[in-house]
PDB file of N, CA and C in Angstrom:
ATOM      1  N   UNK A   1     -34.431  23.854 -33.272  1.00  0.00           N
ATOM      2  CA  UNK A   1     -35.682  23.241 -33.658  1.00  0.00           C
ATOM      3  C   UNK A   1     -36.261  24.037 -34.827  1.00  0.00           C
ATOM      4  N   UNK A   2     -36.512  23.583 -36.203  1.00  0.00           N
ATOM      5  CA  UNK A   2     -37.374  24.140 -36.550  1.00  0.00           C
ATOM      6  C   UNK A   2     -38.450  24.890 -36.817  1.00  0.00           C
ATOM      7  N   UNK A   3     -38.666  25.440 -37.421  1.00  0.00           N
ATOM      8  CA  UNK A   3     -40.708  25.948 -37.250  1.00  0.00           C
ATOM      9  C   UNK A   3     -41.441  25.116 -37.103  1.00  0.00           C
ATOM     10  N   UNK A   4     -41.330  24.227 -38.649  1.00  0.00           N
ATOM     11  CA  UNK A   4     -42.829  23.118 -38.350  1.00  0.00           C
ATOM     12  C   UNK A   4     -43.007  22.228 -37.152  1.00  0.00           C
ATOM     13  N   UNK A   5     -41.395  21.835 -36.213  1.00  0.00           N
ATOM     14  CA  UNK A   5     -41.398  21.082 -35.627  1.00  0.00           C
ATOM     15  C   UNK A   5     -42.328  21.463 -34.374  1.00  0.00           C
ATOM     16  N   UNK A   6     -41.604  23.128 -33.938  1.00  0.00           N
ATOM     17  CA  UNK A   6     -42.309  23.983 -33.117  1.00  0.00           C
ATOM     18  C   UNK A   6     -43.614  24.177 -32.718  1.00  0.00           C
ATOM     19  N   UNK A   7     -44.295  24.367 -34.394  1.00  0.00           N
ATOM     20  CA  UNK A   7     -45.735  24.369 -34.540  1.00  0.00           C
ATOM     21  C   UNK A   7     -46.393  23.590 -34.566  1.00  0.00           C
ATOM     22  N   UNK A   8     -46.154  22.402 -34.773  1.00  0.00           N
ATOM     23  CA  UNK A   8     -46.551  20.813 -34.345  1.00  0.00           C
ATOM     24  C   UNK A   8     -46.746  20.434 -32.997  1.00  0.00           C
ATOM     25  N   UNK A   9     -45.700  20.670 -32.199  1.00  0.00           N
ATOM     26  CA  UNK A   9     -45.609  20.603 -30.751  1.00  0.00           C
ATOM     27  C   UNK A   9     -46.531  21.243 -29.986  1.00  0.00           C
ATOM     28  N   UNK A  10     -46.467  22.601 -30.530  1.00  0.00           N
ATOM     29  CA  UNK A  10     -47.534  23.525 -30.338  1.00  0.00           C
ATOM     30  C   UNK A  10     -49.009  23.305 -30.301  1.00  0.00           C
ATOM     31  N   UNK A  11     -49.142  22.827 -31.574  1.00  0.00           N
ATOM     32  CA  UNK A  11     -50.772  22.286 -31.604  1.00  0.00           C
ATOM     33  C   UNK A  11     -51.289  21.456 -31.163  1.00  0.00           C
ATOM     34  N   UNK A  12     -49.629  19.912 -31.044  1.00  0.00           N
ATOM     35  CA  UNK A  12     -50.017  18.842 -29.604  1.00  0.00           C
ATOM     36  C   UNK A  12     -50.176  18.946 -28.172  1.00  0.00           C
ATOM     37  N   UNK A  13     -50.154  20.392 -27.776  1.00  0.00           N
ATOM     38  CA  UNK A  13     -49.692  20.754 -26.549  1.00  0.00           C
ATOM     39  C   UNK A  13     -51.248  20.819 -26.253  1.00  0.00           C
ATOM     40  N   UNK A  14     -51.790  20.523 -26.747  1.00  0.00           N
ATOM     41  CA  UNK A  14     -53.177  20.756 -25.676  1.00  0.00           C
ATOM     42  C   UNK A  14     -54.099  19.309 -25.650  1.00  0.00           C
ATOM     43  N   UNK A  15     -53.596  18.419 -26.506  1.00  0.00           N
ATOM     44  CA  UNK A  15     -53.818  16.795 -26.564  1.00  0.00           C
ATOM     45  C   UNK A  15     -53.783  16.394 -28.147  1.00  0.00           C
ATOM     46  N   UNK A  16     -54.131  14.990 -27.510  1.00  0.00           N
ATOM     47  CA  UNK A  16     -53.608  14.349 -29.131  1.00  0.00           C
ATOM     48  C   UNK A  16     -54.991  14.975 -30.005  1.00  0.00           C
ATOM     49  N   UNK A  17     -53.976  14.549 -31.583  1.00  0.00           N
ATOM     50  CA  UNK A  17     -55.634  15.096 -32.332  1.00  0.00           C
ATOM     51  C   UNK A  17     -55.094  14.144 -33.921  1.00  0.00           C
ATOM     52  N   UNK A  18     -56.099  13.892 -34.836  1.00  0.00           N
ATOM     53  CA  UNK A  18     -55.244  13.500 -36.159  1.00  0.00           C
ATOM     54  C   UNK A  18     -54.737  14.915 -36.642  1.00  0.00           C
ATOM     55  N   UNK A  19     -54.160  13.905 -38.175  1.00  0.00           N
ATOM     56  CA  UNK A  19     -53.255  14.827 -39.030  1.00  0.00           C
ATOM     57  C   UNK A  19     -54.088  16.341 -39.120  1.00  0.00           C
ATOM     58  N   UNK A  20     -55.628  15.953 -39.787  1.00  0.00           N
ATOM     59  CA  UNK A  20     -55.593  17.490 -40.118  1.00  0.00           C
ATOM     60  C   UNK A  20     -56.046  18.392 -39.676  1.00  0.00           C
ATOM     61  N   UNK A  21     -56.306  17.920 -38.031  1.00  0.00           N
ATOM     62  CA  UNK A  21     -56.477  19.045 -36.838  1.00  0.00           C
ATOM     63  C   UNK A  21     -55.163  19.499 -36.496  1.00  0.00           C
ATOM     64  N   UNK A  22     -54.073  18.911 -36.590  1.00  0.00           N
ATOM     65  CA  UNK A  22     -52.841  19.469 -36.458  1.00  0.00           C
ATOM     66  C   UNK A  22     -52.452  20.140 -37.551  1.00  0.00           C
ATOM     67  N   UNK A  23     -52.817  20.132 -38.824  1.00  0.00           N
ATOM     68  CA  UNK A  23     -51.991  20.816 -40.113  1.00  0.00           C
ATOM     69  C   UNK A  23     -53.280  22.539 -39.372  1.00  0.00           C
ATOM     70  N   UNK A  24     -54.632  21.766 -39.489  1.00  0.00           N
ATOM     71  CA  UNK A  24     -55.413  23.257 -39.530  1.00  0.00           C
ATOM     72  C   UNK A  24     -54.830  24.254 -38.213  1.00  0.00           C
ATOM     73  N   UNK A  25     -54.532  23.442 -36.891  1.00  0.00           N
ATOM     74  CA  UNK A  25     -54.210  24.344 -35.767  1.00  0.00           C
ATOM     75  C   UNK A  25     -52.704  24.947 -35.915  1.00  0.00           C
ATOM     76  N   UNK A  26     -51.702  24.317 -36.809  1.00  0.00           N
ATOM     77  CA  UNK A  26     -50.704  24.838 -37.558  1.00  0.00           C
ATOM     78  C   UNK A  26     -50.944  26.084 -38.160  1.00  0.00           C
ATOM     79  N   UNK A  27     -51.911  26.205 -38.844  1.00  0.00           N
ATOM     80  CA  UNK A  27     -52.417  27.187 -39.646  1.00  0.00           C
ATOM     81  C   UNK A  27     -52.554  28.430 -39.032  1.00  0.00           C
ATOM     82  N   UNK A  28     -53.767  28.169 -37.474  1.00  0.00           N
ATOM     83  CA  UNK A  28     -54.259  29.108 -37.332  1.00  0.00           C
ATOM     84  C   UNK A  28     -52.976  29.814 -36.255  1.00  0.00           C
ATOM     85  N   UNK A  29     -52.414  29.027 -36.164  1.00  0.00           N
ATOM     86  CA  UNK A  29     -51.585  29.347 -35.089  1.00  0.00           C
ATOM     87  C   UNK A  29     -50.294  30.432 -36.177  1.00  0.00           C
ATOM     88  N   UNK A  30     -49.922  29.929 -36.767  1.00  0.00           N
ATOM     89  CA  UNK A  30     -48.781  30.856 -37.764  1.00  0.00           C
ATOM     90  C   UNK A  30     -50.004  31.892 -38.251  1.00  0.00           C
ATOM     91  N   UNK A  31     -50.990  32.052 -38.221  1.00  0.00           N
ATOM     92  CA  UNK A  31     -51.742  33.581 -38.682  1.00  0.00           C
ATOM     93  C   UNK A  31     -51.776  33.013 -40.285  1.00  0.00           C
ATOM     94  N   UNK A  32     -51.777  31.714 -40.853  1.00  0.00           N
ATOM     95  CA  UNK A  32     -52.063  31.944 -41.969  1.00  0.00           C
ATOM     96  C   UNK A  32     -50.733  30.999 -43.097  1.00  0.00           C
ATOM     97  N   UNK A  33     -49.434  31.598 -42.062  1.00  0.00           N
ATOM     98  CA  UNK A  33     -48.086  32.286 -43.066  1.00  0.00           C
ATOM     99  C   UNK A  33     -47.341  30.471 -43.327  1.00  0.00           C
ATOM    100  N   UNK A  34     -47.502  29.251 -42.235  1.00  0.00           N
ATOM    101  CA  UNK A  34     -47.371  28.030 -42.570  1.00  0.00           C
ATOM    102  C   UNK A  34     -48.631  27.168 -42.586  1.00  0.00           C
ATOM    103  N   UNK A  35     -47.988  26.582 -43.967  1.00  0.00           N
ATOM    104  CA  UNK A  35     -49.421  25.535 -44.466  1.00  0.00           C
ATOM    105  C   UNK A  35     -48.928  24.398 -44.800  1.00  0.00           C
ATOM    106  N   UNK A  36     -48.935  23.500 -43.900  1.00  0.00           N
ATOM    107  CA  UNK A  36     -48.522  22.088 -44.105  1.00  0.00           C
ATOM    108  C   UNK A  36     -49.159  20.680 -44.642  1.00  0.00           C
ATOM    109  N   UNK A  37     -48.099  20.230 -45.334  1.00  0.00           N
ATOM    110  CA  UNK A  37     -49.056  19.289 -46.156  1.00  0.00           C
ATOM    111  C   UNK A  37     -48.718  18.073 -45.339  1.00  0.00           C
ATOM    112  N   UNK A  38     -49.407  16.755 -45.741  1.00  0.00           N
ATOM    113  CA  UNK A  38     -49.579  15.653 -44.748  1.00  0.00           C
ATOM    114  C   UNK A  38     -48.011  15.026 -45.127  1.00  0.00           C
ATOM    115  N   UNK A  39     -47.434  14.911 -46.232  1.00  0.00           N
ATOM    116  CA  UNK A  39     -46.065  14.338 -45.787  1.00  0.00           C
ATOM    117  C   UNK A  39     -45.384  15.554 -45.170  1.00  0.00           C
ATOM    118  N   UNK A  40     -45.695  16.532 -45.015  1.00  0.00           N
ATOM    119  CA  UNK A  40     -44.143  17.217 -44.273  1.00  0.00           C
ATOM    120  C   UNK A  40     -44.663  17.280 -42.677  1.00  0.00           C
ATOM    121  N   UNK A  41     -45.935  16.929 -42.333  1.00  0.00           N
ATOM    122  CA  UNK A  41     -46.347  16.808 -40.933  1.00  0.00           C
ATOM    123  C   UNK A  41     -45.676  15.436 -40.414  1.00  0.00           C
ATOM    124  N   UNK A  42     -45.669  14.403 -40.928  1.00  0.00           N
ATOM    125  CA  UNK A  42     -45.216  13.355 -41.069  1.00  0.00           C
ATOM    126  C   UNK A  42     -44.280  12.766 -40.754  1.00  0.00           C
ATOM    127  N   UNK A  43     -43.478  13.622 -42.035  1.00  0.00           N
ATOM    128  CA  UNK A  43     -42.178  13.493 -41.807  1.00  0.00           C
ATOM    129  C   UNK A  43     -41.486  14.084 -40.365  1.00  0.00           C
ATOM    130  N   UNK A  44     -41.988  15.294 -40.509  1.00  0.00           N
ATOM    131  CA  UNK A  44     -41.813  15.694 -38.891  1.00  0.00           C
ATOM    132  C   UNK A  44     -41.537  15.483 -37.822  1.00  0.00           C
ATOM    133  N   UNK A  45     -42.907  14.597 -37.829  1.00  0.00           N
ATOM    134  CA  UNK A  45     -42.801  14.010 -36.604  1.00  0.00           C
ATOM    135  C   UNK A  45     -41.875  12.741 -36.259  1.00  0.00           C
ATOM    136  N   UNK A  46     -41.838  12.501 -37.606  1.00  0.00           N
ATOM    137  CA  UNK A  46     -40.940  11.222 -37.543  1.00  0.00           C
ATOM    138  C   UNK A  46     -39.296  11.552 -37.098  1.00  0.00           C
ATOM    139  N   UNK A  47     -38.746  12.776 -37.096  1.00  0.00           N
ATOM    140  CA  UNK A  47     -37.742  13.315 -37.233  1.00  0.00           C
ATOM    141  C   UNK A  47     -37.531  14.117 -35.923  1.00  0.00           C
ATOM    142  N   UNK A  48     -38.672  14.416 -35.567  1.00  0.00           N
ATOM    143  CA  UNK A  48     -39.004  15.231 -34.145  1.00  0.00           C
ATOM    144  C   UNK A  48     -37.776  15.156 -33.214  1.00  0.00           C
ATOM    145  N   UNK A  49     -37.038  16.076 -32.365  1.00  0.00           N
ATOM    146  CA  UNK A  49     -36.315  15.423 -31.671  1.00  0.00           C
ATOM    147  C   UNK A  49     -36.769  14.733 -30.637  1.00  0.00           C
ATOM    148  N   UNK A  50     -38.088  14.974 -30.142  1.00  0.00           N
ATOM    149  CA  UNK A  50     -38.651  14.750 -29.159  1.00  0.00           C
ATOM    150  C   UNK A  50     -39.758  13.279 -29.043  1.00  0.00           C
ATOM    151  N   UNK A  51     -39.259  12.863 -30.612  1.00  0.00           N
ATOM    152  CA  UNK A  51     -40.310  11.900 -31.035  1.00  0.00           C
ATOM    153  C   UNK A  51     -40.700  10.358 -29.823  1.00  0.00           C
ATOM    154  N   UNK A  52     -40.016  11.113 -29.115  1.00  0.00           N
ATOM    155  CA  UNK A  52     -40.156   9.585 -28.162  1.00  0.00           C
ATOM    156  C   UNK A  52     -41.345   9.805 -27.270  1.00  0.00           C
ATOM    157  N   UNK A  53     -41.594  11.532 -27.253  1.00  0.00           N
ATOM    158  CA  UNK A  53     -42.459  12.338 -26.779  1.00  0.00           C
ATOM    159  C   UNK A  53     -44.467  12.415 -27.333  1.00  0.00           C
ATOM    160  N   UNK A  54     -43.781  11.711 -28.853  1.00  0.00           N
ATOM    161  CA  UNK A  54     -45.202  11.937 -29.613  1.00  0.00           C
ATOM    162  C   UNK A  54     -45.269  10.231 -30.581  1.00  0.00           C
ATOM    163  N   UNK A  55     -46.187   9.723 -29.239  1.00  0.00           N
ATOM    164  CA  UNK A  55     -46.251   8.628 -30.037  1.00  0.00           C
ATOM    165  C   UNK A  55     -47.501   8.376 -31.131  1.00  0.00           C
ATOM    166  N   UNK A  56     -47.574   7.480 -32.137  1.00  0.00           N
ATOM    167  CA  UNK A  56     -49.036   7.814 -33.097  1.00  0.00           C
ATOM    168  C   UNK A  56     -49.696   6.570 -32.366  1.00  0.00           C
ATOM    169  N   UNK A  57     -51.171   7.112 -32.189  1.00  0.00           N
ATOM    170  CA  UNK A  57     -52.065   6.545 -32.032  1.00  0.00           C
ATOM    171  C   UNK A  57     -53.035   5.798 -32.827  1.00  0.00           C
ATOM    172  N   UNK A  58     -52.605   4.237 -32.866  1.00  0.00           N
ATOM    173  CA  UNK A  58     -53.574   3.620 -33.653  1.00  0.00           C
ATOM    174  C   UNK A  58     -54.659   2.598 -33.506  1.00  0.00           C
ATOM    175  N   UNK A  59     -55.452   3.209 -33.393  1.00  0.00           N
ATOM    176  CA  UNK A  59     -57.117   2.394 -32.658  1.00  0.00           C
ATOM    177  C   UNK A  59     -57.188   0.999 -33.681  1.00  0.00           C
ATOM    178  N   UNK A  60     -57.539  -0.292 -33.030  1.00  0.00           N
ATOM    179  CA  UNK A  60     -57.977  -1.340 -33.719  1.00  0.00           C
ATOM    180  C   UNK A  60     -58.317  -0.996 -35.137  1.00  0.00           C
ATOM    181  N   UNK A  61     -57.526  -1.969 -36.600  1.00  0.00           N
ATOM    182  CA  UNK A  61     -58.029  -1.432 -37.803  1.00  0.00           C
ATOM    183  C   UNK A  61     -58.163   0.106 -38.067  1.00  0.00           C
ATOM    184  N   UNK A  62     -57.748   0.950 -37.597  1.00  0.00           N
ATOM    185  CA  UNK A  62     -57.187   2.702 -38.200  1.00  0.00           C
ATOM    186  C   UNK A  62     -56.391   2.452 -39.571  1.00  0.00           C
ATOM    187  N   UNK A  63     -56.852   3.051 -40.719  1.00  0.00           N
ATOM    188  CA  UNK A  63     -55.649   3.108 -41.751  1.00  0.00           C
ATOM    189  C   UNK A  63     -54.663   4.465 -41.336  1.00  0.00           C
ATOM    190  N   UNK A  64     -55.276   4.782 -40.538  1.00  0.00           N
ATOM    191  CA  UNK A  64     -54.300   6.064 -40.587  1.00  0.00           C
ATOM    192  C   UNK A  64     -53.605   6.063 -39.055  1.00  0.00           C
ATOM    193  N   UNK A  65     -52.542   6.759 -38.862  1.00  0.00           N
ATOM    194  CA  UNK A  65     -52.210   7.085 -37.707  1.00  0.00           C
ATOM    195  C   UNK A  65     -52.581   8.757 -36.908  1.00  0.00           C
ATOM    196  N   UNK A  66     -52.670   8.860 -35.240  1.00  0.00           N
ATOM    197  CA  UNK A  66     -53.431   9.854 -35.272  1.00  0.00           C
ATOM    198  C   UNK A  66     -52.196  10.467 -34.248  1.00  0.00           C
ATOM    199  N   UNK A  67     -51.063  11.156 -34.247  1.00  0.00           N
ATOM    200  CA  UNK A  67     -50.273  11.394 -33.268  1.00  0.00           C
ATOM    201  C   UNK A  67     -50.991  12.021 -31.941  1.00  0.00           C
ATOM    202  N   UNK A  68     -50.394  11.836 -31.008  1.00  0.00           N
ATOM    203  CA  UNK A  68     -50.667  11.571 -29.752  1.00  0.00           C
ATOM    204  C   UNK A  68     -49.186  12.772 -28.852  1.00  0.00           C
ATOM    205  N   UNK A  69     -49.535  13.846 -27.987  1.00  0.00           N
ATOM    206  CA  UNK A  69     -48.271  13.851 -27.360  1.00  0.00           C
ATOM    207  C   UNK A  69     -48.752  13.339 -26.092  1.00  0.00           C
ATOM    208  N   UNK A  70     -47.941  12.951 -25.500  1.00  0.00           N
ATOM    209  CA  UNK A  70     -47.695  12.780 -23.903  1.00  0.00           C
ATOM    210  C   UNK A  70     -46.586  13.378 -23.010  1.00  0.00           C
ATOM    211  N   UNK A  71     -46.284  13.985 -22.082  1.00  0.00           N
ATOM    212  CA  UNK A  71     -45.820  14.434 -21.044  1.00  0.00           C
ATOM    213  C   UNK A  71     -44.445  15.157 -21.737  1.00  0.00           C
ATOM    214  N   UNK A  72     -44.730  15.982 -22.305  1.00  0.00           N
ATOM    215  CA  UNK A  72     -44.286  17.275 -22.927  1.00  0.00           C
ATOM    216  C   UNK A  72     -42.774  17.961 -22.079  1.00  0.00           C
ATOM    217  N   UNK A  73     -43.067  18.103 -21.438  1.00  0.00           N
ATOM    218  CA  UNK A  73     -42.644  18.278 -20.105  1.00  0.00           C
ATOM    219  C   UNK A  73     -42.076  20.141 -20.718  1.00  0.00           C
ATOM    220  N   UNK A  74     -41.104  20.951 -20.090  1.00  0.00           N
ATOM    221  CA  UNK A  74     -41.211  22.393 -20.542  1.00  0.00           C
ATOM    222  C   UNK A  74     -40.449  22.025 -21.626  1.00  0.00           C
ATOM    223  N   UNK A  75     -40.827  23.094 -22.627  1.00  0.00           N
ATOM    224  CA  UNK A  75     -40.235  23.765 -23.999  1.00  0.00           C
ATOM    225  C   UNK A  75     -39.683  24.755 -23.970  1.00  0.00           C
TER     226      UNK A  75
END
């Protein structure tokens, strides 16, 4: 698994949130050292192995999508 994938997972592990509560909890979580931009979060997730794990959440009319994990299960 990757880092970003890791640190993504990581920051979904405590519930869903949008993109840039996940890029910022990315942040704080690497101390600084990964800074992710919205296509490589993205892409990510799209690539995730676990992606069946993190579905995006999209509320009536959302332009955006807001990923979502659900039942994680251990890492």
């Amino acid at each position: 698994m990757q880092e970003a994938t890791y640190l993504i997972l990581t920051a979904l592990a405590e519930g869903s949130q949008h993109g840039y509560g996940i890029i910022a909890d990315v942040t704080e979580i690497s101390g600084g050292r990964v800074l992710l931009r919205p296509g490589t979060l993205y892409t990510t997730l799209d690539r995730a192995p676990v992606h069946r794990d993190v579905q995006p959440l999209l509320p009536p009319g959302a332009p955006a999508r807001a990923p979502v994990a659900r039942d994680l299960g251990t890492m």
